[in-house]
Protein backbone atom coordinates (compact mmCIF):
# COMPACT_ATOMS: atom_id res chain seq x y z
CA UNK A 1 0.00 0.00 0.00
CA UNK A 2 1.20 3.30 -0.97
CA UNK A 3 1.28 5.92 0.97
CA UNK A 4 -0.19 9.71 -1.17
CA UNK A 5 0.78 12.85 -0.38
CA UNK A 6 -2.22 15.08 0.14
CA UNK A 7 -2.20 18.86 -0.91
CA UNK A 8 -4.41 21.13 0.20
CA UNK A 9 -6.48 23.23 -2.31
CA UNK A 10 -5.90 26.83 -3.12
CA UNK A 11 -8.34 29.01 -2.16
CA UNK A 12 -8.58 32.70 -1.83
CA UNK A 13 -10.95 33.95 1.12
CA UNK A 14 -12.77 37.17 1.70
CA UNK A 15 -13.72 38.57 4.80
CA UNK A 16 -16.42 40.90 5.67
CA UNK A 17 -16.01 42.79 9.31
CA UNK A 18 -18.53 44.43 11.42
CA UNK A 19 -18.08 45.81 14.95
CA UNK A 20 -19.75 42.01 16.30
CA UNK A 21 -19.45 39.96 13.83
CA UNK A 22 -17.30 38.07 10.94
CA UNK A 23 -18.29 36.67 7.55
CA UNK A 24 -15.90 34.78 5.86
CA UNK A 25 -16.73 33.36 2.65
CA UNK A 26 -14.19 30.76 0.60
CA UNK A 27 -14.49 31.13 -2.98
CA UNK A 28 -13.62 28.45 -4.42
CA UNK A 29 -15.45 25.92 -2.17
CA UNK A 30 -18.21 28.57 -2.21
CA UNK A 31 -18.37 28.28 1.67
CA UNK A 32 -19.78 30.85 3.79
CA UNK A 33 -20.07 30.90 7.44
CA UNK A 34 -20.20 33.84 10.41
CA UNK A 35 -18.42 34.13 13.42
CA UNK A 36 -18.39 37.02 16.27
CA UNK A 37 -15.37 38.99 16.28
CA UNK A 38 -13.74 37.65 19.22
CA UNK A 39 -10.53 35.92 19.95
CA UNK A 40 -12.68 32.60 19.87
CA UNK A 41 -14.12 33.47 16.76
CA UNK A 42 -11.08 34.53 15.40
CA UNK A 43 -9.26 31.26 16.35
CA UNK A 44 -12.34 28.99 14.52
CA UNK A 45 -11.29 30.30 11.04
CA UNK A 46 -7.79 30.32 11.46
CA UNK A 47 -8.51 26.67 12.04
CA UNK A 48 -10.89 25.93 9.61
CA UNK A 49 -8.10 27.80 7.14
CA UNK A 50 -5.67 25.48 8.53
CA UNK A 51 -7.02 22.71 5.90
CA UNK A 52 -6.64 25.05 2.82
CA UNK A 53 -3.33 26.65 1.09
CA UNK A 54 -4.57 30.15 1.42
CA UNK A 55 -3.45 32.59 -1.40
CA UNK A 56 -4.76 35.35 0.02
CA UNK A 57 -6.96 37.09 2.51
CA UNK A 58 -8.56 39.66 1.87
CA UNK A 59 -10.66 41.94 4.09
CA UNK A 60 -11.98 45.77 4.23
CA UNK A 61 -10.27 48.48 6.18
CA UNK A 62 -12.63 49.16 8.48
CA UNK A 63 -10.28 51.41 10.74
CA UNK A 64 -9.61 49.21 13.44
CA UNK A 65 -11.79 46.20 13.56
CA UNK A 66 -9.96 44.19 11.13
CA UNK A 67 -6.62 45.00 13.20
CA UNK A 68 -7.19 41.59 15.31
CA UNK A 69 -7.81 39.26 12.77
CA UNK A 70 -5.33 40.50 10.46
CA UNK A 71 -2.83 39.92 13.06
CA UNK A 72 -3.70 36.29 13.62
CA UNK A 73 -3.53 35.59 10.06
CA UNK A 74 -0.12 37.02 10.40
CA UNK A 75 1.01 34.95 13.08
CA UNK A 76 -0.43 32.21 11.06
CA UNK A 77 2.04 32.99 7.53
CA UNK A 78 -0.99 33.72 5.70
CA UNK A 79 -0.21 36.69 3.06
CA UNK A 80 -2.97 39.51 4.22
CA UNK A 81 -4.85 42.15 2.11
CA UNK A 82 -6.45 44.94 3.53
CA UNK A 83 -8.30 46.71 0.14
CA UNK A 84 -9.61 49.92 0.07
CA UNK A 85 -13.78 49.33 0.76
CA UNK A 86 -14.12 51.67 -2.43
CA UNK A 87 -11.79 49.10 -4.80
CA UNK A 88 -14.26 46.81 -3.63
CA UNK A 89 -17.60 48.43 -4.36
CA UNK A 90 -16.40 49.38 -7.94
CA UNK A 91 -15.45 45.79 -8.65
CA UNK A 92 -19.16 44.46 -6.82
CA UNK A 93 -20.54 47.04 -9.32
CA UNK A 94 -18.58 45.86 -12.62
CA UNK A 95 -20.22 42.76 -11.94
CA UNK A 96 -23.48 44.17 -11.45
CA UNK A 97 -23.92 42.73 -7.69
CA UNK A 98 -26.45 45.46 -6.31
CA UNK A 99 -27.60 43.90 -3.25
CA UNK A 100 -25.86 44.16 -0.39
CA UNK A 101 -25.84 42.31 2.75
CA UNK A 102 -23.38 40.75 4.93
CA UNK A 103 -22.92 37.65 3.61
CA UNK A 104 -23.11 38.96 -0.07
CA UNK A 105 -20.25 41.03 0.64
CA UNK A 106 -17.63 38.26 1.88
CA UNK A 107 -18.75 36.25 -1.15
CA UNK A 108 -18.52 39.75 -3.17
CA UNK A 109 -14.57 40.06 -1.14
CA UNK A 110 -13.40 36.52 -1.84
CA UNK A 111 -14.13 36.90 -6.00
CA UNK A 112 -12.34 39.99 -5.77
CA UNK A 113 -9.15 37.81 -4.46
CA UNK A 114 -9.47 35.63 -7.57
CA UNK A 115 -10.23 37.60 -9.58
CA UNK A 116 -7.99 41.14 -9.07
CA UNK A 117 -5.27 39.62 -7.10
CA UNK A 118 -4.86 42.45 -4.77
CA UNK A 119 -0.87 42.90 -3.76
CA UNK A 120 -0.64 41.88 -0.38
CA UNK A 121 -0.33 44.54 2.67
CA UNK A 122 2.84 44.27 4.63
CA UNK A 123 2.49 43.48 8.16
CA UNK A 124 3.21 46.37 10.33
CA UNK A 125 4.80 45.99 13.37
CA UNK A 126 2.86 47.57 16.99
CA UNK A 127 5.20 49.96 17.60
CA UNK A 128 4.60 51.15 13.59
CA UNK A 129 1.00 51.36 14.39
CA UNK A 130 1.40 53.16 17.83
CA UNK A 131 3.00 55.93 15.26
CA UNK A 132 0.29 55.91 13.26
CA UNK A 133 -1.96 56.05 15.78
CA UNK A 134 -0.21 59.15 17.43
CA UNK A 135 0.03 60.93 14.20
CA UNK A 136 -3.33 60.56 13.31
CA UNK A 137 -4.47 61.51 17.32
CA UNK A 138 -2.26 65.13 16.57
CA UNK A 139 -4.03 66.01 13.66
CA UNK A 140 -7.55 65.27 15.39
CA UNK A 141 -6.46 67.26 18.22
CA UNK A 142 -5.17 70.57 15.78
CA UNK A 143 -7.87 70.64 14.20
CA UNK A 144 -10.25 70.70 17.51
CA UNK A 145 -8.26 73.23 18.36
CA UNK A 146 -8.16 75.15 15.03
CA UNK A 147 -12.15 74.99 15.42
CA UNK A 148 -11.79 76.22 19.43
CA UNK A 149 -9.64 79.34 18.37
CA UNK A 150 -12.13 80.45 15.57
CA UNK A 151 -14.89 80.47 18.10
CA UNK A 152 -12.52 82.60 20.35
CA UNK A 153 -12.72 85.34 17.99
CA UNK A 154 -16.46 85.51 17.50
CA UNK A 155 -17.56 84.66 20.99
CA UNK A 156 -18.01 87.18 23.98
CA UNK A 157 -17.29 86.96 27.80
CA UNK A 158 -17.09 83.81 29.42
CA UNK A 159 -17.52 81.41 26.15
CA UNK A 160 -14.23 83.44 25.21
CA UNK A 161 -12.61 82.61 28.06
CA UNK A 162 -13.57 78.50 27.73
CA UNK A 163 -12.73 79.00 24.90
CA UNK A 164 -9.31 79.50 25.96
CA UNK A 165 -8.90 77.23 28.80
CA UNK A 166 -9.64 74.29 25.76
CA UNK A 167 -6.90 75.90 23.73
CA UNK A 168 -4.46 75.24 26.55
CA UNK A 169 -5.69 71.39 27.30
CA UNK A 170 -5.24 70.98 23.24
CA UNK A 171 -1.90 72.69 23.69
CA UNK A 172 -0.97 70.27 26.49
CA UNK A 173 -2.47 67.36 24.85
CA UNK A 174 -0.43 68.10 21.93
CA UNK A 175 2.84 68.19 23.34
CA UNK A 176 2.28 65.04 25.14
CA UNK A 177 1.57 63.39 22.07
CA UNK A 178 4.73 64.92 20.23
CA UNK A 179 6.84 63.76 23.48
CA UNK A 180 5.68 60.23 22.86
CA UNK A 181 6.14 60.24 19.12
CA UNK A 182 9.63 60.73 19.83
CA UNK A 183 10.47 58.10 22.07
CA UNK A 184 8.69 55.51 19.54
CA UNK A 185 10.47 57.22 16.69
CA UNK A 186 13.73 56.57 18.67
CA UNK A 187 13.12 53.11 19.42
CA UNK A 188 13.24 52.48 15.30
CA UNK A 189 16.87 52.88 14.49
CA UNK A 190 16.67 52.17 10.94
CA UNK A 191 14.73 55.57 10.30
CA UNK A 192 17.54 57.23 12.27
CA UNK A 193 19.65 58.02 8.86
CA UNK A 194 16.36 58.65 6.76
CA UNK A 195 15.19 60.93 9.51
CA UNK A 196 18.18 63.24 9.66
CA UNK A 197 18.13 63.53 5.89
CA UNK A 198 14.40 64.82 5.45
CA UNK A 199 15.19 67.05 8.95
CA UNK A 200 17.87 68.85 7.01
CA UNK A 201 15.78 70.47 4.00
CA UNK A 202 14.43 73.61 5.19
CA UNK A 203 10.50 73.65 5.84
CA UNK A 204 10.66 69.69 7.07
CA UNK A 205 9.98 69.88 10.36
CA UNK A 206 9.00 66.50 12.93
CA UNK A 207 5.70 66.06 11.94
CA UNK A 208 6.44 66.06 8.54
CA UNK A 209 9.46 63.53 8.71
CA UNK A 210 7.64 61.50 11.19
CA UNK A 211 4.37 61.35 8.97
CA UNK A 212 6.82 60.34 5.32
CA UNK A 213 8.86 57.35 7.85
CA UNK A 214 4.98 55.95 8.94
CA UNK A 215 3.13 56.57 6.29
CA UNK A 216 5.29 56.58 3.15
CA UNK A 217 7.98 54.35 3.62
CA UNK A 218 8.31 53.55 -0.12
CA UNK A 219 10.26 56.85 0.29
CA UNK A 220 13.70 57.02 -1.68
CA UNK A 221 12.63 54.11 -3.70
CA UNK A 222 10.18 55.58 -6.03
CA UNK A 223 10.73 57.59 -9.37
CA UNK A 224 9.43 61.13 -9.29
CA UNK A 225 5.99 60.21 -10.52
CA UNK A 226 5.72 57.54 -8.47
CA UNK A 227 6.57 59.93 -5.44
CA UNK A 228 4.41 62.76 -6.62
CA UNK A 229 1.19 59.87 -7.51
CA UNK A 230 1.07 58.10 -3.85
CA UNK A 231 1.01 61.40 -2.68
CA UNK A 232 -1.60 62.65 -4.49
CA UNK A 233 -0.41 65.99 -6.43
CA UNK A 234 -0.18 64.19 -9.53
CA UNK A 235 -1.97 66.06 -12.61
CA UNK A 236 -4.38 62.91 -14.07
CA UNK A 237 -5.17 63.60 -17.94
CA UNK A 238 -9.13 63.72 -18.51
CA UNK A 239 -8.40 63.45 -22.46
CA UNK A 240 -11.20 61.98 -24.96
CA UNK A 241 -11.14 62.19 -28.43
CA UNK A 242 -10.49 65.61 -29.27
CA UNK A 243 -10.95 67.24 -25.82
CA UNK A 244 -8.42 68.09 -23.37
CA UNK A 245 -9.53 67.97 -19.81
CA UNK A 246 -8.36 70.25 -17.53
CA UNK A 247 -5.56 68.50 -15.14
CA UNK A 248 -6.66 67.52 -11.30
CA UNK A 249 -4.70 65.71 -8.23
CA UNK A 250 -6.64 62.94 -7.03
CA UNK A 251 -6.21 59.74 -4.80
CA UNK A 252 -2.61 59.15 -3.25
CA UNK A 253 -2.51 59.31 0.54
CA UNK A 254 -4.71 61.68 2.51
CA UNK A 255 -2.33 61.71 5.69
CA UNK A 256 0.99 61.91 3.58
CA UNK A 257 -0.85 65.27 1.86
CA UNK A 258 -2.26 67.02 4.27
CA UNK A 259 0.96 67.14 6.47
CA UNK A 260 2.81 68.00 3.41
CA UNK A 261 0.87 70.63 2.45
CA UNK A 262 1.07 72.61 5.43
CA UNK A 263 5.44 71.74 5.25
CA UNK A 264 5.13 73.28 1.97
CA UNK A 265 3.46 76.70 3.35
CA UNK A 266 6.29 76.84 5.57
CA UNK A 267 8.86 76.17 2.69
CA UNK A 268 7.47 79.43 0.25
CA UNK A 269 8.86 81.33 2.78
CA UNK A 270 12.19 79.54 4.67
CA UNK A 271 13.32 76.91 1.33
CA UNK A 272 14.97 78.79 -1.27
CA UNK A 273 14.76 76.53 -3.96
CA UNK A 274 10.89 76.17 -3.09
CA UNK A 275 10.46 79.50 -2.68
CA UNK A 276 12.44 80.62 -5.82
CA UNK A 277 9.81 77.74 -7.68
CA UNK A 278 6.52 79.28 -6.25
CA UNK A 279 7.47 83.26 -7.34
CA UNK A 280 8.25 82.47 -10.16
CA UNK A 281 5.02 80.50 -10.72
CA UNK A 282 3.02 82.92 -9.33
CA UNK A 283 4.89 85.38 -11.50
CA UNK A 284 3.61 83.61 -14.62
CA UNK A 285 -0.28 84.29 -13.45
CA UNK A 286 -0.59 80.62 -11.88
CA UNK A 287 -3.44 80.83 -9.28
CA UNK A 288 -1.54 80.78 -5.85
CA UNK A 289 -3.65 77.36 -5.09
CA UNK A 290 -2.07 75.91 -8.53
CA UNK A 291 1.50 77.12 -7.52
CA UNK A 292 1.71 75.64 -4.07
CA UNK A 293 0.47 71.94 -5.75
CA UNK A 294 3.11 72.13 -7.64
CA UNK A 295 5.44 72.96 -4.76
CA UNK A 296 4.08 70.08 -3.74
CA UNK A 297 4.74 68.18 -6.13
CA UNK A 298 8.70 69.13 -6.15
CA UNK A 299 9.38 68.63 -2.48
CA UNK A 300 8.41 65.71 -2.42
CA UNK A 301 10.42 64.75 -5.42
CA UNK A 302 13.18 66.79 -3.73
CA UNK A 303 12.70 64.26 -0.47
CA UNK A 304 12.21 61.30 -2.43
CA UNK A 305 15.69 61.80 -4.45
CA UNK A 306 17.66 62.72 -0.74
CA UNK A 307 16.79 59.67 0.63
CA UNK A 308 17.63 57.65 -2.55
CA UNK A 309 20.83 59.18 -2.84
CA UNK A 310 21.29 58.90 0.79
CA UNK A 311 22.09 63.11 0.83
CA UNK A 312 21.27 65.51 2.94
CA UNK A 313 19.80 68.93 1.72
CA UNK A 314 22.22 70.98 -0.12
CA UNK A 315 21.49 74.61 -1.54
CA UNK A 316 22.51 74.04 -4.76
């Protein structure tokens, strides 16, 4: 008797996540099953997965409540996806699926693994996310407090003077948070190079260089338009036929852009080369919101080529 060496079938799985609960949906067996989203739960379909070579998995972002079973599959080996919930919708809507429910979308999820082939999302490590969590809690915070120093100057009397005893609690908040962004940047020592390169260039301040290391770490290995396209201050053609489209930015990464925008402000005025670039834009009769994109658009080309070339800012 001889003894045959089972494989296990391929199979690319889809995951739909809620806040309770967890519908998983294998596409080629055309299995679909729910579990709550709970370690328990979580541990049934990493064992049910067990009998299957898994290609991929692929699941929404949801913000945080894929976060725990994307990090089992991790632990497990099993190469992760985390698509973008609008990727998903335009795919469920090139195949004409208009109903939506729960289960509907993990079988929707798991065709759109064999099908598109998403590229898998590298696993991030805690004290990654703990940056990115920080990052994004600073911004929240400005912007409360952008919105509490507007009411300042409209309000009267004693909402003026809340107004300012939030102000300082934002202020405090803040500088805790910068505090601890600096100890966890410290702790990674391989951004300790890339870090005093983008800190040289005049306008790049902590934020800015702590926001390109966590959020755009593709940084110094990307051409220009690759740089200036995951970003997002890329001009996208709208040509058809005969007509030429006027030129927009669109897409790229919203966290990456906002922080560099404001960098940018700060460069007109302190970079020289940037500054130099938006006069004589501006000079031309570009609209001022035109010029800045495209200051943009060459800092972070500028950044991208520093950290390539392993350089720190030079005037020249």
């Amino acid at each position: 008797m001889t003894n045959q060496k089972l494989t296990k079938s391929r199979v690319n799985v889809g995951v739909d996540v809620g806040k309770w609960s967890l519908d998983i949906c294998i596409h080629e067996k055309e299995l679909v099953w729910q579990v709550e989203n709970t370690p328990e739960g979580i541990r049934s379909i990493m064992n049910r997965l067990s009998r299957y070579h898994v290609e991929r998995i692929v699941m929404e972002a949801t913000g945080r409540y894929e976060f725990a079973l994307a990090e089992a599959a991790y632990d497990k080996g099993l190469p992760v996806c985390i698509a973008k919930p609008t990727s998903v919708r335009k795919y469920a809507g090139a195949i004409e699926q208009l109903a939506k429910t729960d289960r509907i979308d993990a079988q929707v999820i798991a065709e759109y693994a064999a099908v598109i082939k998403p590229r898998v999302t590298p696993e991030k490590s805690k004290n990654l996310i703990a940056i990115k969590d920080l990052l994004a809690r600073r911004r929240q915070i400005l912007s409360l407090r952008t919105q509490e120093i507007n009411r300042r100057h409209i309000m009267d009397g004693g909402i003026k003077r809340s107004c300012r005893r939030l102000i300082k609690c934002f202020d405090a908040e803040i500088a805790w948070v910068e505090k601890r962004l600096e100890k966890l940047v410290e702790t990674e020592s391989e951004w300790s190079e890339k870090r005093e390169i983008l800190e040289s260039a005049p306008g790049v301040g902590k934020t800015l260089a702590f926001t390109l290391l966590a959020d755009m770490p593709e940084l110094g290995s990307l051409t220009n338009k690759q740089a200036s396209a995951l970003v997002g201050v890329a001009p996208i053609n709208r040509d058809s036929g005969k007509t030429r489209g006027k030129r927009r930015i669109q897409g790229g990464r919203a966290s990456v852009r906002t922080t560099l925008y404001m960098a940018t402000l700060s460069a007109t005025q302190c970079n020289p080369a940037i500054k130099a670039f938006y006069k004589n834009l501006v000079t031309q009769g570009k609209h001022k919101k035109v010029a800045l994109t495209a200051c943009m658009r060459k800092f972070i080309t500028i950044l991208n080529a520093m950290i390539r070339e392993k350089q720190a800012w030079c005037a020249t």
